[in-house]
Protein backbone atom coordinates (compact mmCIF):
# COMPACT_ATOMS: atom_id res chain seq x y z
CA UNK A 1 -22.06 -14.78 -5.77
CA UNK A 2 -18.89 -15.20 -3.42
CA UNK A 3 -18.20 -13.51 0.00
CA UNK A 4 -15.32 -11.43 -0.32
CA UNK A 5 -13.07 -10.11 2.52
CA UNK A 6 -10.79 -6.64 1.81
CA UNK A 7 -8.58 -6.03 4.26
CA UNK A 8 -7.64 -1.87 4.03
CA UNK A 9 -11.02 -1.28 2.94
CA UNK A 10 -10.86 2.53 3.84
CA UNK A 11 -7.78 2.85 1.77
CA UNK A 12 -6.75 4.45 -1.59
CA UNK A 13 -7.38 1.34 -3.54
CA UNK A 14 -9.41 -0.47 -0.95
CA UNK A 15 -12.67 1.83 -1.08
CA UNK A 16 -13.13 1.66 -4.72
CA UNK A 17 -12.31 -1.56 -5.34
CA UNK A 18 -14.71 -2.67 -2.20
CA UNK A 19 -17.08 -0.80 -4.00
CA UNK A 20 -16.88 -2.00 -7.16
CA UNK A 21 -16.80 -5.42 -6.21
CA UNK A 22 -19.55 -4.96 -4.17
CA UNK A 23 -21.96 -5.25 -7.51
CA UNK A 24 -21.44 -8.59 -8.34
CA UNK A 25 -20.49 -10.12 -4.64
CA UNK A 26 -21.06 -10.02 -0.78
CA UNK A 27 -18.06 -7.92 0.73
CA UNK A 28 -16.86 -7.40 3.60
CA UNK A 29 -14.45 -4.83 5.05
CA UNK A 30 -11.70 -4.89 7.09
CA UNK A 31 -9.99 -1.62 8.22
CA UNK A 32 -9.08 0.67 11.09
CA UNK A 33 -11.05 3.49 9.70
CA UNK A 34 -15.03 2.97 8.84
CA UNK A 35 -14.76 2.98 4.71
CA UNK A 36 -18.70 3.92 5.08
CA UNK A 37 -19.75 2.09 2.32
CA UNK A 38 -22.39 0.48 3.78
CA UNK A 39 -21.28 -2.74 3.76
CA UNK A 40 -20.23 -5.24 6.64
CA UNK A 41 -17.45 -3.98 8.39
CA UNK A 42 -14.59 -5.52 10.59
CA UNK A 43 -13.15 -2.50 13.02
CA UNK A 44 -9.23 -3.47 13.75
CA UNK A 45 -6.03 -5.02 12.87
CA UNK A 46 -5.77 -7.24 10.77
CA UNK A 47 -2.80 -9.12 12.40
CA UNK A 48 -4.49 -9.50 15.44
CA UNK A 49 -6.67 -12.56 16.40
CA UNK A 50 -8.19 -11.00 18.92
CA UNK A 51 -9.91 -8.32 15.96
CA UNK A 52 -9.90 -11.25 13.35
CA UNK A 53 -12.36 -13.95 15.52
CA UNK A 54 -15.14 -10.67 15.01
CA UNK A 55 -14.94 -12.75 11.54
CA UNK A 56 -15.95 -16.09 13.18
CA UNK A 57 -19.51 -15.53 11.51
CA UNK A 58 -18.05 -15.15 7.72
CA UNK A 59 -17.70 -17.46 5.51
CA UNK A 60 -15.05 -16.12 3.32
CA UNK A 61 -14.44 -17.65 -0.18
CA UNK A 62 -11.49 -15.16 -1.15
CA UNK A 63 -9.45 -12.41 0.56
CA UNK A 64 -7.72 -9.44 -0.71
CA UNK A 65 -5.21 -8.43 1.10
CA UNK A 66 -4.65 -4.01 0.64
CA UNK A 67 -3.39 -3.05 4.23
CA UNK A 68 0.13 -2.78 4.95
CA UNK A 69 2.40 0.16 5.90
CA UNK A 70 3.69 1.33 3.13
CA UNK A 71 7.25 2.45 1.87
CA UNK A 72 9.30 4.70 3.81
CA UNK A 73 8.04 2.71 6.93
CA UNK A 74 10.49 1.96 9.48
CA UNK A 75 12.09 -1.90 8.96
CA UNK A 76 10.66 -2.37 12.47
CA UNK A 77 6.84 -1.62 11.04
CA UNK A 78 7.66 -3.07 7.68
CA UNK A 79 8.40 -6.87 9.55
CA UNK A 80 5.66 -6.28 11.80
CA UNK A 81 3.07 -5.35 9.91
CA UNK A 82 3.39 -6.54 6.52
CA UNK A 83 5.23 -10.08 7.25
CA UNK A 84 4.29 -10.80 10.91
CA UNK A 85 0.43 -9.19 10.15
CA UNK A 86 0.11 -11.23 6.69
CA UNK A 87 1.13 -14.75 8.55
CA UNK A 88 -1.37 -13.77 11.41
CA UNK A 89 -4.40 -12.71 9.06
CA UNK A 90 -3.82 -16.22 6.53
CA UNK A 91 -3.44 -18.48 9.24
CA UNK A 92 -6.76 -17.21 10.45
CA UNK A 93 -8.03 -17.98 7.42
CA UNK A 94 -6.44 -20.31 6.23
CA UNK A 95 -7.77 -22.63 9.68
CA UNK A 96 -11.43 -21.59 8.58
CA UNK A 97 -11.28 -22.20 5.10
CA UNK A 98 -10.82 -19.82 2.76
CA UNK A 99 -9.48 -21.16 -0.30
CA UNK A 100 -7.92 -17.87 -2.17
CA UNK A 101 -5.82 -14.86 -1.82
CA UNK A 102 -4.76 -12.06 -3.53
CA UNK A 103 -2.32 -9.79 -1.97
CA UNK A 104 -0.51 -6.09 -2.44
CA UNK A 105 2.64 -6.76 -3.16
CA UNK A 106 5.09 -4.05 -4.00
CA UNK A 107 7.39 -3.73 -7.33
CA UNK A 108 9.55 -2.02 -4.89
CA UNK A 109 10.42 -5.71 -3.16
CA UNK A 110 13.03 -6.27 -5.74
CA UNK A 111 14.68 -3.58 -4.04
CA UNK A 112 14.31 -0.69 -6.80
CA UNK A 113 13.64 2.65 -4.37
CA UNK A 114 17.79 2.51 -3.59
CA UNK A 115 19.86 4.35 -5.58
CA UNK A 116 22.21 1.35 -5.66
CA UNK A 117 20.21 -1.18 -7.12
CA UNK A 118 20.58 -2.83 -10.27
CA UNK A 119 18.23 -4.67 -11.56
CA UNK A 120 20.04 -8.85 -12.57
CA UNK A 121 17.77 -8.82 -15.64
CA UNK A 122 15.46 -6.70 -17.76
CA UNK A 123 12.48 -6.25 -18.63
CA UNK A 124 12.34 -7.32 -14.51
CA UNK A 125 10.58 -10.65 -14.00
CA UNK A 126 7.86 -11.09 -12.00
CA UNK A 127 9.76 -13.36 -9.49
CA UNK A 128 13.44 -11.03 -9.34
CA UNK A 129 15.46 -12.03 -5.89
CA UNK A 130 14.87 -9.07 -3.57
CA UNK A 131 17.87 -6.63 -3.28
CA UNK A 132 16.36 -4.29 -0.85
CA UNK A 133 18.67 -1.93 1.67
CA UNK A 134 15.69 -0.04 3.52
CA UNK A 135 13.60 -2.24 4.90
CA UNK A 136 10.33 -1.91 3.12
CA UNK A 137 11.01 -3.87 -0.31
CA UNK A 138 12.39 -6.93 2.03
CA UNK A 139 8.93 -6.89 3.66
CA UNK A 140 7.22 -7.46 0.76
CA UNK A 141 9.23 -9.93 -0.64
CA UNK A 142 9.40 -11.94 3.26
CA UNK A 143 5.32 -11.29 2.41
CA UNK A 144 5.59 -13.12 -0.09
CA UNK A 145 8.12 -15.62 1.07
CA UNK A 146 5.13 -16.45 4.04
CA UNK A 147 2.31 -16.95 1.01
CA UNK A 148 5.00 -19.72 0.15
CA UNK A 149 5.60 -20.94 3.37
CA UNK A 150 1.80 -21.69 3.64
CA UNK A 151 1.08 -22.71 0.25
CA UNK A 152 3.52 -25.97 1.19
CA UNK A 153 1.67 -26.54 3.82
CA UNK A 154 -1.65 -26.27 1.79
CA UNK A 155 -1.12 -27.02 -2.03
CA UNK A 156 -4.73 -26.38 -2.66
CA UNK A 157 -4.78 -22.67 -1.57
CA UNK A 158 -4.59 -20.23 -4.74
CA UNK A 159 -2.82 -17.17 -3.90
CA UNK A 160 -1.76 -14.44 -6.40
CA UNK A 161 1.02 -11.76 -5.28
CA UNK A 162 0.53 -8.73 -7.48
CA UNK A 163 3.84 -6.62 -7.22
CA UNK A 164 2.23 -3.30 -7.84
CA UNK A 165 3.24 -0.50 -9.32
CA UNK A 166 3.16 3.34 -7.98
CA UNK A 167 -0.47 4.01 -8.40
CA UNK A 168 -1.83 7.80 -8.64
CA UNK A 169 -5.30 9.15 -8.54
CA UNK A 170 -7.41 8.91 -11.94
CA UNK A 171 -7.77 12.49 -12.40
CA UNK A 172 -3.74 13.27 -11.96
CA UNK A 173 -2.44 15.51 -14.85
CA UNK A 174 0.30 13.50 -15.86
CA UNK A 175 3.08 14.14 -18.26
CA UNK A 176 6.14 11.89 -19.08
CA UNK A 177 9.17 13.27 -18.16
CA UNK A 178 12.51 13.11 -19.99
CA UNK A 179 15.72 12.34 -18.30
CA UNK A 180 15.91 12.94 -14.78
CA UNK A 181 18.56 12.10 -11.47
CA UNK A 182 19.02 9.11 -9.91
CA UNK A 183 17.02 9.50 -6.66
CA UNK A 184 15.00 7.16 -4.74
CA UNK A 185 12.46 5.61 -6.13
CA UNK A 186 13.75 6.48 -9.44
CA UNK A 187 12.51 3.27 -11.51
CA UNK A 188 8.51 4.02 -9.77
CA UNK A 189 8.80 7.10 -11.11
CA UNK A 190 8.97 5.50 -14.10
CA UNK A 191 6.73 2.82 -13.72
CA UNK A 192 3.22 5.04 -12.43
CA UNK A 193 -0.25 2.95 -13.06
CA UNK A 194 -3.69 4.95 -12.40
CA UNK A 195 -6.18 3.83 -9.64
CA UNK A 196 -8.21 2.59 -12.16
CA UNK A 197 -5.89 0.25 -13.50
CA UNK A 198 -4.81 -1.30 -10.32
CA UNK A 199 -8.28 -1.66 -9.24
CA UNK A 200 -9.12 -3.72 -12.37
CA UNK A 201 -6.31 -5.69 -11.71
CA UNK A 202 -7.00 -6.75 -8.18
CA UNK A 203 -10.38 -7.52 -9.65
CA UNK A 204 -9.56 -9.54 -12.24
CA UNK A 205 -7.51 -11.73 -10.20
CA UNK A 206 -9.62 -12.21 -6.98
CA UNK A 207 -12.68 -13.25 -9.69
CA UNK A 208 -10.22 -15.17 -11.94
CA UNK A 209 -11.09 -19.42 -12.14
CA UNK A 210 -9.94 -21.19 -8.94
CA UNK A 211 -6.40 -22.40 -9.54
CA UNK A 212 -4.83 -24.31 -7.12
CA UNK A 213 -1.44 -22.46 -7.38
CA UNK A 214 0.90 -19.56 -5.84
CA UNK A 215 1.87 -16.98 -8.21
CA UNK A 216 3.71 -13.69 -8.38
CA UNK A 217 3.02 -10.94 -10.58
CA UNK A 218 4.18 -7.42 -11.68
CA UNK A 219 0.97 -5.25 -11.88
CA UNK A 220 2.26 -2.43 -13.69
CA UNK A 221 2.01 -0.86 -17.20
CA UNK A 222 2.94 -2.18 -20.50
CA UNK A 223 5.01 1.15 -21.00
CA UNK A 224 7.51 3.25 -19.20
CA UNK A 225 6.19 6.46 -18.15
CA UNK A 226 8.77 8.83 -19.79
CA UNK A 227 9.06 10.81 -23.10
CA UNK A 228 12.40 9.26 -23.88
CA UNK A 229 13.27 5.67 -25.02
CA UNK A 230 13.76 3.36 -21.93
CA UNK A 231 17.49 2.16 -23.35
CA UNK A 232 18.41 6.02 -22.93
CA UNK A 233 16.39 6.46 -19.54
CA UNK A 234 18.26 3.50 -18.30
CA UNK A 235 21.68 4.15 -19.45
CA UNK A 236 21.34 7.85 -18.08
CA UNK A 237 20.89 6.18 -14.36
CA UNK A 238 22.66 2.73 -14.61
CA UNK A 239 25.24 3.42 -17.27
CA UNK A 240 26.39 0.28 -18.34
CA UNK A 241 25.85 -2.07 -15.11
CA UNK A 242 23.05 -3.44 -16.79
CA UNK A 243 22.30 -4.96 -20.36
CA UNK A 244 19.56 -2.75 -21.75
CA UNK A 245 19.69 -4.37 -25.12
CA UNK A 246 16.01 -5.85 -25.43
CA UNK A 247 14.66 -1.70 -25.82
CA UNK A 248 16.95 -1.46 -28.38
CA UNK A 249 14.80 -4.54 -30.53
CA UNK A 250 12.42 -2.66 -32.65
CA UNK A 251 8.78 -1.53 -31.50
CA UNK A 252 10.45 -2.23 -27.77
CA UNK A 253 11.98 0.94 -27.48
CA UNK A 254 9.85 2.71 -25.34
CA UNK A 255 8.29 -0.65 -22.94
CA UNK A 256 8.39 -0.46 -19.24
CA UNK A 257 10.76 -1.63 -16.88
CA UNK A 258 8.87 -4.63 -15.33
CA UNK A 259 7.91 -7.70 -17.37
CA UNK A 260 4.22 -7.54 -17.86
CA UNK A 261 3.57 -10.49 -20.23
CA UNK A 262 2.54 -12.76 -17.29
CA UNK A 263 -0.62 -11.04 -15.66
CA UNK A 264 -1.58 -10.37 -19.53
CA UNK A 265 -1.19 -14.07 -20.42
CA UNK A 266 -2.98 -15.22 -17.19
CA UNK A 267 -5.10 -12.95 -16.10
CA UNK A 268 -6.02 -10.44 -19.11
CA UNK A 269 -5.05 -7.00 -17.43
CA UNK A 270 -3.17 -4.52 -19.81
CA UNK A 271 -3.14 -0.76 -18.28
CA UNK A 272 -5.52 0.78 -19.94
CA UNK A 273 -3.79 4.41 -19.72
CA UNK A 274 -0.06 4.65 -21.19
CA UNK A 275 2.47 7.29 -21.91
CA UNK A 276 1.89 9.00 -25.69
C-alpha cells in the first residue's frame, strides 16, 4: 500500500478517482473545496508553499496532479496556475522525495480549440509541438515543458503527462454527430471520453511499475466520436491542409483523431465506451 497525494481532489475527476483509489491505498487530498470523502485533506493552493509545508507530515510515494484552471482561462491564469503552480507543487515534492507523477495534461496543448489549427501529422502523436493562439493549450504544453525541466535535473523521477481528452459525465446521453462547423474546440468535440474512462486511466498510470522515465500521452478514445468516417469529418473542416490518408486504409476509417497506440502499449487503457 502507497500514500497517494491528488491534488483537485473535490473536482470532476478528482473525487472519484480519490475515491476509488482510496481501496487499495492511503490518499490524501489536496483541494480548495473539502471533497468530504473522509480522507486526509490538505485545504489550499497547491502552488503555494506556504499551503504545501501542511504536507510536511506525508510521506508521499506518488502524486496526481488534477487541479488547474481549465480552458477558456485567461493566458494570465493559464501561466500562473498551471505552469508557475505545477513548478511550485513538484519542487515541493520533488525536495521531499516523492519519486512519481502523473499529471492532467490537455489534448488541447497542441493547440486544437482554434479554428486555425492544423494538425502537422495525423493520427496526432502523443508528443505534437504546441500551436496554441489562446493561451490555455500553451499552458499545458509549458506544463509539460517544466515536468522536463525537472526530470533533467532528476533522471530518476517517473512522470507521465496524460493529454486528456474532453471528458463528460457517465450517465450523458450521447449520440455521434455527423458533419458539423468549424468552431472552437471542434476536434474535442470529436474526441469526448466518459469519466469513467479517464478515471481508469489516471489509475492505471499512477499504479503502473516504477519507471524511471518522463512520458507524454494522449488519453483519449480509440475512435472518433462522430457518425461519419473521420477522412470526411476532417476534410469537411480542414479541406485539404492536411493529409488524411491513413482513415482512408481499411478498418481505419472511422479511428480518432489522436494517436492512442502508446498508453495502450504501455499502460493497457483502451476507452471502454466508443461511438457505434
Amino acid at each position: 500500500m502507497s500514500t497517494i497525494l491528488i491534488t483537485g481532489s473535490s473536482g470532476f475527476i478528482g473525487r472519484a478517482l480519490a475515491q476509488s483509489l482510496a481501496k487499495r491505498h492511503q490518499v490524501t487530498c489536496m483541494s480548495r473545496k473539502d471533497p468530504k470523502l473522509g480522507l486526509p485533506w490538505i485545504c489550499g493552493e497547491f502552488g503555494s508553499f506556504e499551503d504545501l509545508r501542511q504536507l510536511n507530515h506525508y510521506t508521499i510515494d506518488a502524486t496526481v496532479h488534477l487541479a488547474a484552471v481549465t480552458g477558456g482561462c485567461l493566458e494570465r491564469d493559464g501561466m500562473l496556475v498551471n505552469v508557475e503552480g505545477t513548478r511550485c507543487l513538484m519542487r515541493y515534492l520533488i525536495d521531499r522525495g516523492c519519486p512519481k507523477f502523473v499529471l492532467a495534461s490537455s489534448i488541447a496543448a497542441v493547440g486544437m480549440q482554434s479554428q486555425a489549427f492544423r494538425p502537422l501529422h495525423l493520427p496526432i502523436p502523443d508528443e505534437h509541438p504546441c500551436l496554441d493562439r489562446d493561451g490555455y493549450g500553451l499552458s499545458k504544453y509549458l506544463m509539460e515543458e517544466v515536468t522536463r525541466y525537472y526530470h533533467r535535473q532528476n533522471p530518476n523521477l517517473d512522470v507521465i503527462n496524460l493529454r486528456l481528452a474532453a471528458i463528460v459525465p457517465d450517465e450523458t446521453p450521447l449520440t455521434p454527430e455527423g458533419l458539423r462547423p468549424l468552431g472552437p474546440w471542434a476536434a474535442g468535440s470529436a474526441t469526448l471520453m466518459l469519466q469513467a474512462d479517464a478515471i481508469r486511466a489516471f489509475e492505471l498510470a499512477v499504479e503502473s511499475a516504477y519507471q524511471p522515465r518522463l512520458r507524454i500521452m494522449n488519453a483519449a478514445g480509440p475512435r472518433v466520436w462522430a457518425s461519419v468516417p473521420t477522412a470526411t469529418l476532417l476534410r469537411h473542416w480542414w479541406g485539404t491542409d492536411v493529409d488524411v490518408s491513413y482513415y482512408e486504409q481499411p478498418g481505419r476509417e472511422f479511428d480518432g483523431l489522436y494517436d492512442v497506440q502508446r498508453i495502450k502499449d504501455e499502460l493497457g487503457f483502451v476507452a471502454e465506451r466508443i461511438p457505434v
